[in-house]
N, C-alpha and C. Protein backbone atom coordinates (compact mmCIF):
# COMPACT_ATOMS: atom_id res chain seq x y z
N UNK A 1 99.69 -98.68 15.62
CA UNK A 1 100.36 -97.77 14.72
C UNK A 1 100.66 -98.44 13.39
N UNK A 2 101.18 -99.80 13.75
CA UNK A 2 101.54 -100.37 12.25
C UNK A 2 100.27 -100.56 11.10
N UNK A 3 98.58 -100.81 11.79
CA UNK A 3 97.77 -100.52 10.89
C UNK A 3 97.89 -99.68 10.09
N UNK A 4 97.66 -98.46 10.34
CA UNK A 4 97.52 -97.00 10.25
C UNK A 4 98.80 -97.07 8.99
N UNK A 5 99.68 -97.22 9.11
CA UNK A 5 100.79 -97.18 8.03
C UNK A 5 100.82 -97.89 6.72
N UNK A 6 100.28 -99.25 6.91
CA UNK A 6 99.34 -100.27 6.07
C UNK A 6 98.43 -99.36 4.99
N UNK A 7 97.51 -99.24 6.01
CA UNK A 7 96.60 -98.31 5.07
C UNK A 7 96.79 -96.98 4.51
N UNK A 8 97.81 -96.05 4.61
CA UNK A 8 98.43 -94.99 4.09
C UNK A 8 99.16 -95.82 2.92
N UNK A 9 100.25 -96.79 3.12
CA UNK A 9 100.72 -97.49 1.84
C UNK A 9 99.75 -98.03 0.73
N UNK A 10 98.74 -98.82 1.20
CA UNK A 10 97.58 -98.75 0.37
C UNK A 10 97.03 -98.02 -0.42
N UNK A 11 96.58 -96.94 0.05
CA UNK A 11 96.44 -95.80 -0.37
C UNK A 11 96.94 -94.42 -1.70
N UNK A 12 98.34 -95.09 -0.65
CA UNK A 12 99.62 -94.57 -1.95
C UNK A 12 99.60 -95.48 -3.14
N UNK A 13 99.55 -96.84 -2.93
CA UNK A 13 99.47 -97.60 -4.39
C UNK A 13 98.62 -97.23 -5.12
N UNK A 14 97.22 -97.71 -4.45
CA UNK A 14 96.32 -97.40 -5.14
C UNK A 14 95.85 -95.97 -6.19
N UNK A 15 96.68 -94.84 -5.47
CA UNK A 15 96.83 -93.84 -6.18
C UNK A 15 97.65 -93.73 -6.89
N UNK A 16 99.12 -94.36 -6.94
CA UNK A 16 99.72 -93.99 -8.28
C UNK A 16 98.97 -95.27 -9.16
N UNK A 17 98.41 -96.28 -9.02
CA UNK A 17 97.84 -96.69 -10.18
C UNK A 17 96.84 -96.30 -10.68
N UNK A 18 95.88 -95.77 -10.02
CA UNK A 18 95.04 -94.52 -11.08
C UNK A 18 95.69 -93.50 -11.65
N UNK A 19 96.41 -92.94 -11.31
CA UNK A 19 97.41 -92.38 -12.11
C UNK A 19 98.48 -93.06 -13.17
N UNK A 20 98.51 -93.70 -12.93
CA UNK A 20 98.82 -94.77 -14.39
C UNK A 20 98.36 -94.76 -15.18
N UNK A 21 97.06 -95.35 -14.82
CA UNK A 21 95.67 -95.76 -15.59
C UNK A 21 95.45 -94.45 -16.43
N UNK A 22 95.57 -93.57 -15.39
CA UNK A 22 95.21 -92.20 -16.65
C UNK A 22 96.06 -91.61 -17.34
N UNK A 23 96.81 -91.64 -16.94
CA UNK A 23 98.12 -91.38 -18.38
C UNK A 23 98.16 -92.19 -19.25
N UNK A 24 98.05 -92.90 -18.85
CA UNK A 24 97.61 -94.35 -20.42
C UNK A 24 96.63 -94.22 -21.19
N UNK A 25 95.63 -93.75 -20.50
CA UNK A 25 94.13 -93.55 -20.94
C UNK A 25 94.46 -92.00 -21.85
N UNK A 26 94.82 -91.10 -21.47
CA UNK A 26 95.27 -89.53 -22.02
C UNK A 26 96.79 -90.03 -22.62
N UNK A 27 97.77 -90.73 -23.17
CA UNK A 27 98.08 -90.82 -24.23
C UNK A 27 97.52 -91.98 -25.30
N UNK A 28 96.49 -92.69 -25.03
CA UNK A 28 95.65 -93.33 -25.77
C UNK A 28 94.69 -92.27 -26.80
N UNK A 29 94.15 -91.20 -25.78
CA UNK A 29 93.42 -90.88 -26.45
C UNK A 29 94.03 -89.86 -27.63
N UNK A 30 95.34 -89.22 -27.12
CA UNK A 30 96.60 -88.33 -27.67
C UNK A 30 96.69 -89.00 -29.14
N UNK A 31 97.20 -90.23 -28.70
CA UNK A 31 97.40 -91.86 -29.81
C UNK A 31 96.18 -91.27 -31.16
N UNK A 32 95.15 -91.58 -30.92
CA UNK A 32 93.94 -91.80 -31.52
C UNK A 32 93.74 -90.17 -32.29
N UNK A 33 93.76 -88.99 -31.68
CA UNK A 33 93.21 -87.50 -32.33
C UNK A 33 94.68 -87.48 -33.40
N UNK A 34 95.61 -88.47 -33.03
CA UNK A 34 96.62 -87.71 -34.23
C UNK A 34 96.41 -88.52 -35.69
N UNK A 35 95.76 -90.20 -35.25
CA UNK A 35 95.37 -91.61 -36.08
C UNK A 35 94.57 -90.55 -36.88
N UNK A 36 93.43 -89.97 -36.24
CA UNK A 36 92.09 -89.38 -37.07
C UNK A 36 92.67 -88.12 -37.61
N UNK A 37 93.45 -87.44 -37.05
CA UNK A 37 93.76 -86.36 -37.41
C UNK A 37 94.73 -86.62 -38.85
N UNK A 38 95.99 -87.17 -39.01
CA UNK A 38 96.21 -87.65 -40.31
C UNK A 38 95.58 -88.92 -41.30
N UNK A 39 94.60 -89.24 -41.05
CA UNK A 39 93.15 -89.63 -41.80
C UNK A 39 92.69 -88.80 -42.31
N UNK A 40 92.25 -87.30 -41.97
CA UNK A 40 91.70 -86.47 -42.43
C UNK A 40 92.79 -85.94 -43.66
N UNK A 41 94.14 -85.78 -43.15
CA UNK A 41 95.04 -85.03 -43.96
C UNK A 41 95.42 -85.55 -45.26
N UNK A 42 95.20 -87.14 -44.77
CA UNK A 42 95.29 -88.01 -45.70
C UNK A 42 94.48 -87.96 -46.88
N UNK A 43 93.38 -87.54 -46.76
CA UNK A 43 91.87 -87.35 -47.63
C UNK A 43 92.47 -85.97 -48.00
N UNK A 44 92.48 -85.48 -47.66
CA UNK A 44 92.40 -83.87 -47.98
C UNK A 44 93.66 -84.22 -49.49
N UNK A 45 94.59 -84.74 -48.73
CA UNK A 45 95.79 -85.04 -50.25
C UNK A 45 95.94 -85.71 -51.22
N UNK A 46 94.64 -86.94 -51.03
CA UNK A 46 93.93 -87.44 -52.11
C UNK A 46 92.66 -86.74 -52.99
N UNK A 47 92.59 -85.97 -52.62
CA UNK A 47 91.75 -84.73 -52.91
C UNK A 47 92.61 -83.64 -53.72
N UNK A 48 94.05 -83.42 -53.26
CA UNK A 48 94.81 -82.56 -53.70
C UNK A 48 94.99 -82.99 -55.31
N UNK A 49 95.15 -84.46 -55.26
CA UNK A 49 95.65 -84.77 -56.35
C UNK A 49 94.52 -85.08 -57.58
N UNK A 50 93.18 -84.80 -57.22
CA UNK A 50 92.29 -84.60 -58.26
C UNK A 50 91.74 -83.31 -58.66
N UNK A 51 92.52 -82.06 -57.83
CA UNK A 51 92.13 -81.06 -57.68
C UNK A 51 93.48 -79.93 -58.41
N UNK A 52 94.63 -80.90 -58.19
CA UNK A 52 95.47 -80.06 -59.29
C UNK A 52 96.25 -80.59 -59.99
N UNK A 53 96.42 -79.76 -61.11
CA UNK A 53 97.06 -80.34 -62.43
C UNK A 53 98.14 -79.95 -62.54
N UNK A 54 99.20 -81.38 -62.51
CA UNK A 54 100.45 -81.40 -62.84
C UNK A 54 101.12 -81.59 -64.41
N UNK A 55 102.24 -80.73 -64.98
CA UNK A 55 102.53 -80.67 -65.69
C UNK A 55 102.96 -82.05 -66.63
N UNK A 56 102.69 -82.05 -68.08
CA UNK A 56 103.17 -83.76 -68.37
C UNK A 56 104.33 -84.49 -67.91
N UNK A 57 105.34 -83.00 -67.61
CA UNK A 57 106.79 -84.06 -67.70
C UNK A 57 106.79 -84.18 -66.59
N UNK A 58 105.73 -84.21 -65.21
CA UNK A 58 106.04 -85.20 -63.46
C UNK A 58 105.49 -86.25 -63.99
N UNK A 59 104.92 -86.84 -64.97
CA UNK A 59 105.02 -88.46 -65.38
C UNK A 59 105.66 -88.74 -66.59
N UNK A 60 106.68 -89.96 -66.10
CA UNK A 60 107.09 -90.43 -67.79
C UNK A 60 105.85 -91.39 -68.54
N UNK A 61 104.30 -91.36 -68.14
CA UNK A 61 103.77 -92.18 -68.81
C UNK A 61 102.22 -91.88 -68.10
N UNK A 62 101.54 -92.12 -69.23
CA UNK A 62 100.00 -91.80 -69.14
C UNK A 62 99.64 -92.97 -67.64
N UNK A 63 100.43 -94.19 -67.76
CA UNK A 63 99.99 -95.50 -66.72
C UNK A 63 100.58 -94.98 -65.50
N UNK A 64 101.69 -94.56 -65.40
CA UNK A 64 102.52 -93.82 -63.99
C UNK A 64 101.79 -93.73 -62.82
N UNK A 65 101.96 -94.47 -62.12
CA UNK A 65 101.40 -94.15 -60.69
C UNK A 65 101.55 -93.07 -59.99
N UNK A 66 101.15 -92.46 -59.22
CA UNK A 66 101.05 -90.97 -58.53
C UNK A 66 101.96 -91.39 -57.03
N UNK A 67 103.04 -90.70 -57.25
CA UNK A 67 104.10 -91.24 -55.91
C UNK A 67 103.97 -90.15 -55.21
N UNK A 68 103.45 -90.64 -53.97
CA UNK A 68 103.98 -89.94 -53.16
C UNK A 68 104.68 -89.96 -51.58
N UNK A 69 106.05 -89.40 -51.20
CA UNK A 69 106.89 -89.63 -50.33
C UNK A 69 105.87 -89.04 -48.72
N UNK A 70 106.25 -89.57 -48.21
CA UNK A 70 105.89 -89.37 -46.39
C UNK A 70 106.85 -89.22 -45.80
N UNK A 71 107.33 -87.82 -45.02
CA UNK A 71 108.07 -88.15 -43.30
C UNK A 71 107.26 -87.80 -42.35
N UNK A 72 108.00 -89.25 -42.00
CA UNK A 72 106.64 -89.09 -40.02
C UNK A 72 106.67 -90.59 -39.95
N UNK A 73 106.22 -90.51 -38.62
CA UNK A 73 106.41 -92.14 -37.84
C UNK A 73 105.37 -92.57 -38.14
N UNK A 74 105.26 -93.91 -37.11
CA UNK A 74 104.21 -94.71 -37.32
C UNK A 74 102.94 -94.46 -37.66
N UNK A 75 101.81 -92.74 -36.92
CA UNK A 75 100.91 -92.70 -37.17
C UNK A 75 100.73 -92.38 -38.52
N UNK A 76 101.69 -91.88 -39.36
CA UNK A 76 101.21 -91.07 -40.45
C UNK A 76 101.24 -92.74 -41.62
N UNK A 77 101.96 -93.86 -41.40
CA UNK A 77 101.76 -95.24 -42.14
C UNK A 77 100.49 -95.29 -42.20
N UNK A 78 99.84 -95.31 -40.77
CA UNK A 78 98.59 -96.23 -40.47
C UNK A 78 97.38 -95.56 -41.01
N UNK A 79 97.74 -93.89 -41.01
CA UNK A 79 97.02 -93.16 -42.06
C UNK A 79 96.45 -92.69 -43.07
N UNK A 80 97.63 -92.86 -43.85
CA UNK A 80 98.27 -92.87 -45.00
C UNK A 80 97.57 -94.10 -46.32
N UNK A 81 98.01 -95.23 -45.27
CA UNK A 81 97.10 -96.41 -45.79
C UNK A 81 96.06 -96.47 -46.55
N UNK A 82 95.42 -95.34 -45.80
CA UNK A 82 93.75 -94.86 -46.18
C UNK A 82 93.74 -94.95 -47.83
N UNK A 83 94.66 -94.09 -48.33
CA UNK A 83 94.52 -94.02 -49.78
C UNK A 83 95.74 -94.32 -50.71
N UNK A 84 96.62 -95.46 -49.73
CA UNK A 84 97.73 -96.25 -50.64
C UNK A 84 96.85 -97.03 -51.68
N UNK A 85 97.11 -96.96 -52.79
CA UNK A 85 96.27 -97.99 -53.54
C UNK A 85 95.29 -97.51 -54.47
N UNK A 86 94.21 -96.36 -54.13
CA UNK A 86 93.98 -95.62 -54.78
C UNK A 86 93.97 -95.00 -56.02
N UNK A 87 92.64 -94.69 -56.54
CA UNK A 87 92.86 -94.51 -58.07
C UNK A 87 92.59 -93.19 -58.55
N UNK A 88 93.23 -92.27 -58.52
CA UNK A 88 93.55 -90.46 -58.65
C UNK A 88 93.44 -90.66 -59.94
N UNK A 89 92.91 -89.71 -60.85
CA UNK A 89 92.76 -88.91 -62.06
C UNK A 89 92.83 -90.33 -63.02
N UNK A 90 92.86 -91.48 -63.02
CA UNK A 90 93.22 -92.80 -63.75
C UNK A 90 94.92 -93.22 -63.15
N UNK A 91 95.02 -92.79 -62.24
CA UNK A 91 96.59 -93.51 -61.73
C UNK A 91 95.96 -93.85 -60.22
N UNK A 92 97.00 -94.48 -60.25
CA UNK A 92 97.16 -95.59 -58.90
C UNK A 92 98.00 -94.42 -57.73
N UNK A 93 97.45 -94.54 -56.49
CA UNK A 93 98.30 -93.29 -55.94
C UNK A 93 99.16 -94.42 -54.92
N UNK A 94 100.59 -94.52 -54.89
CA UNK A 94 101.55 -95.28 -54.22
C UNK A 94 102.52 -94.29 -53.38
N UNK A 95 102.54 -95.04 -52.08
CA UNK A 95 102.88 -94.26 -51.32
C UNK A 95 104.36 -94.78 -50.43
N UNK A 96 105.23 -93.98 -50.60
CA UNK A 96 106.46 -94.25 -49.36
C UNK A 96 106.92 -93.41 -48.32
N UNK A 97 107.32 -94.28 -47.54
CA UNK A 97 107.59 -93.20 -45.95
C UNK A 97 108.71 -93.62 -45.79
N UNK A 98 109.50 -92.82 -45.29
CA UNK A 98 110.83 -92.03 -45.41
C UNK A 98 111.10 -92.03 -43.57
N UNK A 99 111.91 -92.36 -42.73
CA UNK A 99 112.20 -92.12 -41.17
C UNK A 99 112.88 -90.76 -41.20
N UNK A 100 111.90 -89.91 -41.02
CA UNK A 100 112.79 -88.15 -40.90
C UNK A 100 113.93 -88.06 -39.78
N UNK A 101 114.01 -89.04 -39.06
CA UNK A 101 115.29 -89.19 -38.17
C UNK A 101 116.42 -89.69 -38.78
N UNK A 102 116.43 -90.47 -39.66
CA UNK A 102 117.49 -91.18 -41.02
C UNK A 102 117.72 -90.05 -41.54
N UNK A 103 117.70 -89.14 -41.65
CA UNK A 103 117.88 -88.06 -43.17
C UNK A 103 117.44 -88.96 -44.44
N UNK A 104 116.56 -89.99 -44.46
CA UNK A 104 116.33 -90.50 -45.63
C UNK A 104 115.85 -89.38 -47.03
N UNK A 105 115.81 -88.30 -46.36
CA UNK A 105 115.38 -87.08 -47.76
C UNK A 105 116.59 -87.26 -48.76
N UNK A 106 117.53 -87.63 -48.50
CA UNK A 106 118.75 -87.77 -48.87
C UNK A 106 118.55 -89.34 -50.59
N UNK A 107 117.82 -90.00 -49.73
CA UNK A 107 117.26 -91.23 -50.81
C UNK A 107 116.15 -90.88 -51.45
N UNK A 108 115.39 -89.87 -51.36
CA UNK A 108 114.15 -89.31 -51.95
C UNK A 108 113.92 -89.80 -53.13
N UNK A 109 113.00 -90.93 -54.12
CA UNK A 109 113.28 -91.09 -55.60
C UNK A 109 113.37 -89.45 -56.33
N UNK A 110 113.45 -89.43 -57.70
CA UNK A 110 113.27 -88.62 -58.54
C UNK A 110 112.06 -88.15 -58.64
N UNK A 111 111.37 -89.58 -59.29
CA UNK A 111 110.03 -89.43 -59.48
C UNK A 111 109.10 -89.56 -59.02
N UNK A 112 109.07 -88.10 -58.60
CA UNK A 112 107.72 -87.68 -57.39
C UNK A 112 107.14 -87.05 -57.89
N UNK A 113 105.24 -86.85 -57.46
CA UNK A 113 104.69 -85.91 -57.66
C UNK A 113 104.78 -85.47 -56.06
N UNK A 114 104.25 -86.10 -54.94
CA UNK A 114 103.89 -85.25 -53.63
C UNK A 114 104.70 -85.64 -52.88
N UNK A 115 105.24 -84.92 -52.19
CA UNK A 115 105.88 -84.67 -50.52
C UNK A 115 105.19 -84.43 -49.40
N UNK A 116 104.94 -85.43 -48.08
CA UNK A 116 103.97 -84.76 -47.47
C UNK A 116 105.32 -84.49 -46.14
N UNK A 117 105.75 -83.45 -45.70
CA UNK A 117 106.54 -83.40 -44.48
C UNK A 117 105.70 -83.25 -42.98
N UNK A 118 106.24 -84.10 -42.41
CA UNK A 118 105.54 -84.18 -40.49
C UNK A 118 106.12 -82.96 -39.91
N UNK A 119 105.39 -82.48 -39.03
CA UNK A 119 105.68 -81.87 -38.23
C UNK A 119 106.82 -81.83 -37.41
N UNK A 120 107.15 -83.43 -37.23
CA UNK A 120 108.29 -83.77 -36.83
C UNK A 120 109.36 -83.74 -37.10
N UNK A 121 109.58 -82.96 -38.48
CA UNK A 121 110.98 -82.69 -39.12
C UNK A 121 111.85 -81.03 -38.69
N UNK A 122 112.65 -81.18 -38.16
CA UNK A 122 113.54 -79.79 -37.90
C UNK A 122 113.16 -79.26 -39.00
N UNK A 123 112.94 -77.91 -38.74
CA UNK A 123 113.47 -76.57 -39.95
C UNK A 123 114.76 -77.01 -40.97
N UNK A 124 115.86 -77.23 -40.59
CA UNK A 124 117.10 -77.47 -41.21
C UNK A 124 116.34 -78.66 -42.04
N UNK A 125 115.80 -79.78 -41.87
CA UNK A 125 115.72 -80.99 -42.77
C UNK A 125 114.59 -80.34 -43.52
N UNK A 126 113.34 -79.74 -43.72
CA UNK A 126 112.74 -79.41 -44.06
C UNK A 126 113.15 -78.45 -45.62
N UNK A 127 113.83 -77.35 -45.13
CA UNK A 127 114.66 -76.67 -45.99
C UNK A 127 115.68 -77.65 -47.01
N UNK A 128 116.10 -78.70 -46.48
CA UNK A 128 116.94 -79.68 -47.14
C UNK A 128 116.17 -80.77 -48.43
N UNK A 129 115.30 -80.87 -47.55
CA UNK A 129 114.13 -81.39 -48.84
C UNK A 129 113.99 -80.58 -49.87
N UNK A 130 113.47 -79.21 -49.50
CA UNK A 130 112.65 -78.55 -50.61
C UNK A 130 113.74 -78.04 -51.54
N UNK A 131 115.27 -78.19 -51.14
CA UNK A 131 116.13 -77.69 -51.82
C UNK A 131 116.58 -78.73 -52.78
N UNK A 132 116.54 -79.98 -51.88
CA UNK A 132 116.94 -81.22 -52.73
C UNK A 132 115.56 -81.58 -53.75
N UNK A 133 114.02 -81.29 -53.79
CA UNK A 133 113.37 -80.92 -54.78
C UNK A 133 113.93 -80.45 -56.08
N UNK A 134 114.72 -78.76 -55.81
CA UNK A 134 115.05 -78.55 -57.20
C UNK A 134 113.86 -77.74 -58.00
N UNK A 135 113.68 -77.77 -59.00
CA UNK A 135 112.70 -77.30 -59.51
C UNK A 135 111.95 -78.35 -60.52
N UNK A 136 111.72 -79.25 -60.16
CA UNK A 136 111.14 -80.36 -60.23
C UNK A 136 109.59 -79.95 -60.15
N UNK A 137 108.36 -80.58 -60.50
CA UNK A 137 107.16 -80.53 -60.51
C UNK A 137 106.36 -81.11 -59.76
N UNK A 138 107.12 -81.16 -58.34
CA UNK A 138 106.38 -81.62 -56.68
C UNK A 138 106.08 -80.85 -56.26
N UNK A 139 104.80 -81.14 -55.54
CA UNK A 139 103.69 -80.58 -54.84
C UNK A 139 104.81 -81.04 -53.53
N UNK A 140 104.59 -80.09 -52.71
CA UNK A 140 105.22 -80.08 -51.19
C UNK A 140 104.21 -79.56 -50.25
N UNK A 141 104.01 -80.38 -49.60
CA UNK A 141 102.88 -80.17 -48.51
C UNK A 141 103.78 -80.03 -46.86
N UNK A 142 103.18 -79.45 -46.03
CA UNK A 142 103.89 -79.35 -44.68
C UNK A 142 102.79 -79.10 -43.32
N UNK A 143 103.94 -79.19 -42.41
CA UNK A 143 102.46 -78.77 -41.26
C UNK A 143 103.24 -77.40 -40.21
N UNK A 144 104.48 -77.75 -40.37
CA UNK A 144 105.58 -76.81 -39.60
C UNK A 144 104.90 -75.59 -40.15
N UNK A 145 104.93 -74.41 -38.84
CA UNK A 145 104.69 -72.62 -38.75
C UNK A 145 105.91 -72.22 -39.94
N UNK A 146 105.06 -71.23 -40.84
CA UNK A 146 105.59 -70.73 -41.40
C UNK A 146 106.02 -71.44 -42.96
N UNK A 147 105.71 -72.96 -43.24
CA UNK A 147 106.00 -73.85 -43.87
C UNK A 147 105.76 -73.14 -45.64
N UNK A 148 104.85 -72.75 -46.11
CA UNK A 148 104.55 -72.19 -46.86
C UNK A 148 105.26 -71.05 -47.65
N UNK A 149 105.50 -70.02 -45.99
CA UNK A 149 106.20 -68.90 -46.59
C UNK A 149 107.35 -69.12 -46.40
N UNK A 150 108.41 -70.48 -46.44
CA UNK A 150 110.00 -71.21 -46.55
C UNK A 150 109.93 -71.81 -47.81
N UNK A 151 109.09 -71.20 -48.49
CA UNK A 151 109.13 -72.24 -50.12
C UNK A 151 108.39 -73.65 -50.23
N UNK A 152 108.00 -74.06 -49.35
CA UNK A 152 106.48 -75.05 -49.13
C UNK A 152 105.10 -74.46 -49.96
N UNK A 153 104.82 -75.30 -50.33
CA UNK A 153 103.79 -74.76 -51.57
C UNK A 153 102.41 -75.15 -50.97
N UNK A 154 101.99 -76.11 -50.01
CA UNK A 154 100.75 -76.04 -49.07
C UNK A 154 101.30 -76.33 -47.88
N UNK A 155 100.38 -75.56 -47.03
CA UNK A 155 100.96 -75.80 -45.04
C UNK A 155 99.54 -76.07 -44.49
N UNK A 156 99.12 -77.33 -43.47
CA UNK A 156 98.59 -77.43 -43.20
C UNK A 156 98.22 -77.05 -41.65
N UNK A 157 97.26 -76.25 -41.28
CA UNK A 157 96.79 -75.56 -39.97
C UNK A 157 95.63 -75.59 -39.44
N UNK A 158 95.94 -75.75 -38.24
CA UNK A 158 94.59 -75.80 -37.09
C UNK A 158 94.11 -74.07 -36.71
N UNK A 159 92.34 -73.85 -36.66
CA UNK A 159 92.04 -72.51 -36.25
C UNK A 159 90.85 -73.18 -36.23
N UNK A 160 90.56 -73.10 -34.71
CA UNK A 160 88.96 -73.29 -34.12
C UNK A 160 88.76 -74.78 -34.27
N UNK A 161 89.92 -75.50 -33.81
CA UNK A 161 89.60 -76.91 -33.84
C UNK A 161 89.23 -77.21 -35.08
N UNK A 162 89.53 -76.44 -36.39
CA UNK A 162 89.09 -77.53 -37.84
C UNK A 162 90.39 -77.25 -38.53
N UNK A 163 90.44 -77.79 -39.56
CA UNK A 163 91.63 -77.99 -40.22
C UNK A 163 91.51 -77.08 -41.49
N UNK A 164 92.28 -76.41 -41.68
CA UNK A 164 92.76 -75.73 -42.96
C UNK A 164 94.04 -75.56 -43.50
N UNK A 165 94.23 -75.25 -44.70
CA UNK A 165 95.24 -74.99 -45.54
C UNK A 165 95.64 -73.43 -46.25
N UNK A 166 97.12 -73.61 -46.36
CA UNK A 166 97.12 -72.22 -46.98
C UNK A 166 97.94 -72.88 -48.16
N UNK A 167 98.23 -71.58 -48.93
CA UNK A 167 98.82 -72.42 -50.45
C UNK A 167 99.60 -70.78 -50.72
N UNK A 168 100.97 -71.49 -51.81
CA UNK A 168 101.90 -70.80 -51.69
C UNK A 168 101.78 -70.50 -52.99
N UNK A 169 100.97 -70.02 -53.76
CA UNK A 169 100.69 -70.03 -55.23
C UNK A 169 101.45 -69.17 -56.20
N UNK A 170 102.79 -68.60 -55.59
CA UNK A 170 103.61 -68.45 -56.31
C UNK A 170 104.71 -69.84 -56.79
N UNK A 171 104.99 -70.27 -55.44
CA UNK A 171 105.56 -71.56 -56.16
C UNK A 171 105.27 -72.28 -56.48
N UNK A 172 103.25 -72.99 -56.69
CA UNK A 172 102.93 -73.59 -57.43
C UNK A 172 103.29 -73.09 -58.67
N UNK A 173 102.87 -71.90 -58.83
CA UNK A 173 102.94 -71.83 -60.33
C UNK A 173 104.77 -71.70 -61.23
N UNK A 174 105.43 -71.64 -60.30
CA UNK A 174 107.07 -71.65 -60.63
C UNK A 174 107.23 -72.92 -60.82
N UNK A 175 106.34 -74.31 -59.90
CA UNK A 175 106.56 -75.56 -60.54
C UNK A 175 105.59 -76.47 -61.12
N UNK A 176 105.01 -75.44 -62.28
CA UNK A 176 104.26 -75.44 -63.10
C UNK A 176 102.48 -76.34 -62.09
N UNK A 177 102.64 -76.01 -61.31
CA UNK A 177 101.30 -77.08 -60.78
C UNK A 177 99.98 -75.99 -60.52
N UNK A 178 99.28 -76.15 -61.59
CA UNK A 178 97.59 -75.35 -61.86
C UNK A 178 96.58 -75.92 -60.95
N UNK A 179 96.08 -74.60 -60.10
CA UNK A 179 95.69 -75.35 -58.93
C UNK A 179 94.11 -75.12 -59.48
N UNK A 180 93.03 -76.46 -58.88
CA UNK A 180 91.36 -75.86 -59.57
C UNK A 180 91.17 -74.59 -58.52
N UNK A 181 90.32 -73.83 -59.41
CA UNK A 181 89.47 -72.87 -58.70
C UNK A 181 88.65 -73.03 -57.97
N UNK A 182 88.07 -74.27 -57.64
CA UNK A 182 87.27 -74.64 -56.16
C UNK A 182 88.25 -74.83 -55.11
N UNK A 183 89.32 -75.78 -55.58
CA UNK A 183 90.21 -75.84 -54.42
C UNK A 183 90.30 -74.85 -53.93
N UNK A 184 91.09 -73.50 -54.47
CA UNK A 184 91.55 -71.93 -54.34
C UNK A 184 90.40 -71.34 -53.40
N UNK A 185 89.63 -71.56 -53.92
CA UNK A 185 88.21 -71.12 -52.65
C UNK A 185 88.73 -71.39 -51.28
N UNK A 186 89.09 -72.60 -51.23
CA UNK A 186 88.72 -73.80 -49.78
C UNK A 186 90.61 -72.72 -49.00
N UNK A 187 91.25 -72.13 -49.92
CA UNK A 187 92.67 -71.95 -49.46
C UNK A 187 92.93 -71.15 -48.81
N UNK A 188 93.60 -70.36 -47.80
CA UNK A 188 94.14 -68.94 -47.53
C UNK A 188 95.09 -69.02 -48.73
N UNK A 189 95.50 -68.17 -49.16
CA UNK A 189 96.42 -67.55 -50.31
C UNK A 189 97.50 -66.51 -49.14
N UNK A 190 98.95 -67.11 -49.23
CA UNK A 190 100.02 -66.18 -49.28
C UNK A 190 100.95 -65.97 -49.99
N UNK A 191 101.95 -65.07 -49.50
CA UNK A 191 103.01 -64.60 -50.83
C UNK A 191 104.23 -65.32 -49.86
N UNK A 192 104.96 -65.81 -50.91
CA UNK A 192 106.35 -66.42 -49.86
C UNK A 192 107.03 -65.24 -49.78
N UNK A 193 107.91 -64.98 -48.73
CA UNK A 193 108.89 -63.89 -48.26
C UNK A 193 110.18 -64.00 -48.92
């Protein structure tokens, strides 16, 4: 009898460690579609910024680097990276990330052109940003439902496994930001509520 019990315990190990193994393996791979997935988003917003024209007074200077703020954890750093450094329209595009668990929106510099908000930010902090914006000449980007039509001026969305954008082109144009007409192609167009 005591064999028999041996090998049932065996058994049992051996199965919760494949089951280990694969939960490790399926949030590895979880890990990795969000790495590539804000890589892509990342491009797309280095793209944003050769694609629309901001008014003179979001730079005090022709040399001004192109700032732009990040909330979101670690993956959106390692992302992000992609195009810290970067040379947009003749500026340098410099980038800071913000811990959306800090309320760091609260330290936000002045001088911003882009906001990119994570998904990971409550509604309430979200709204707190775009209010603490102001009417300032930042581009506000988001990924949160509905982001766009809350006074978010691009929201970024999944349909059929590819990535798209919608654009809030009333409040671009309230904070003076002229979007190109190719971009506008690539956009859904809504009206904020």
């Amino acid at each position: 009898m005591q064999p028999l019990k041996h090998k049932i315990i065996k058994l049992f190990i051996k199965a919760c460690i494949c089951q280990f193994l694969l939960c490790i393996l399926a949030i590895g791979t979880v890990q990795s579609q969000n790495l590539e997935e804000y890589k892509v988003k990342a491009a797309f917003i280095y793209n944003f910024t050769k694609l629309i024209q901001w008014p003179q007074t979001a730079f005090d200077s022709e040399e001004e680097s192109f700032k732009i703020v990040v909330f979101g954890d670690e993956y959106l750093k390692e992302s992000f990276q992609t195009i810290d450094g970067k040379i947009s329209t003749g500026r340098v595009i410099s980038i800071q990330y913000l811990d959306p668990k800090a309320n760091d929106y609260k330290k936000m510099p002045a001088e911003i052109q882009i906001v990119f908000i994570s998904r990971q930010m409550r509604l309430e902090q979200v709204r707190q940003i775009l209010s603490s914006i102001g009417d300032r000449p930042v581009l506000t980007i988001g990924e949160a439902k509905n982001f766009s039509r809350a006074g978010g001026i691009i929201q970024f969305f999944t349909r059929d496994e590819q990535l798209h954008f919608e654009v809030n082109l009333k409040k671009a144009e309230a904070y003076q930001l002229k979007f190109s007409s190719r971009l506008l192609k690539l956009a859904v167009l809504v009206n904020e509520k």
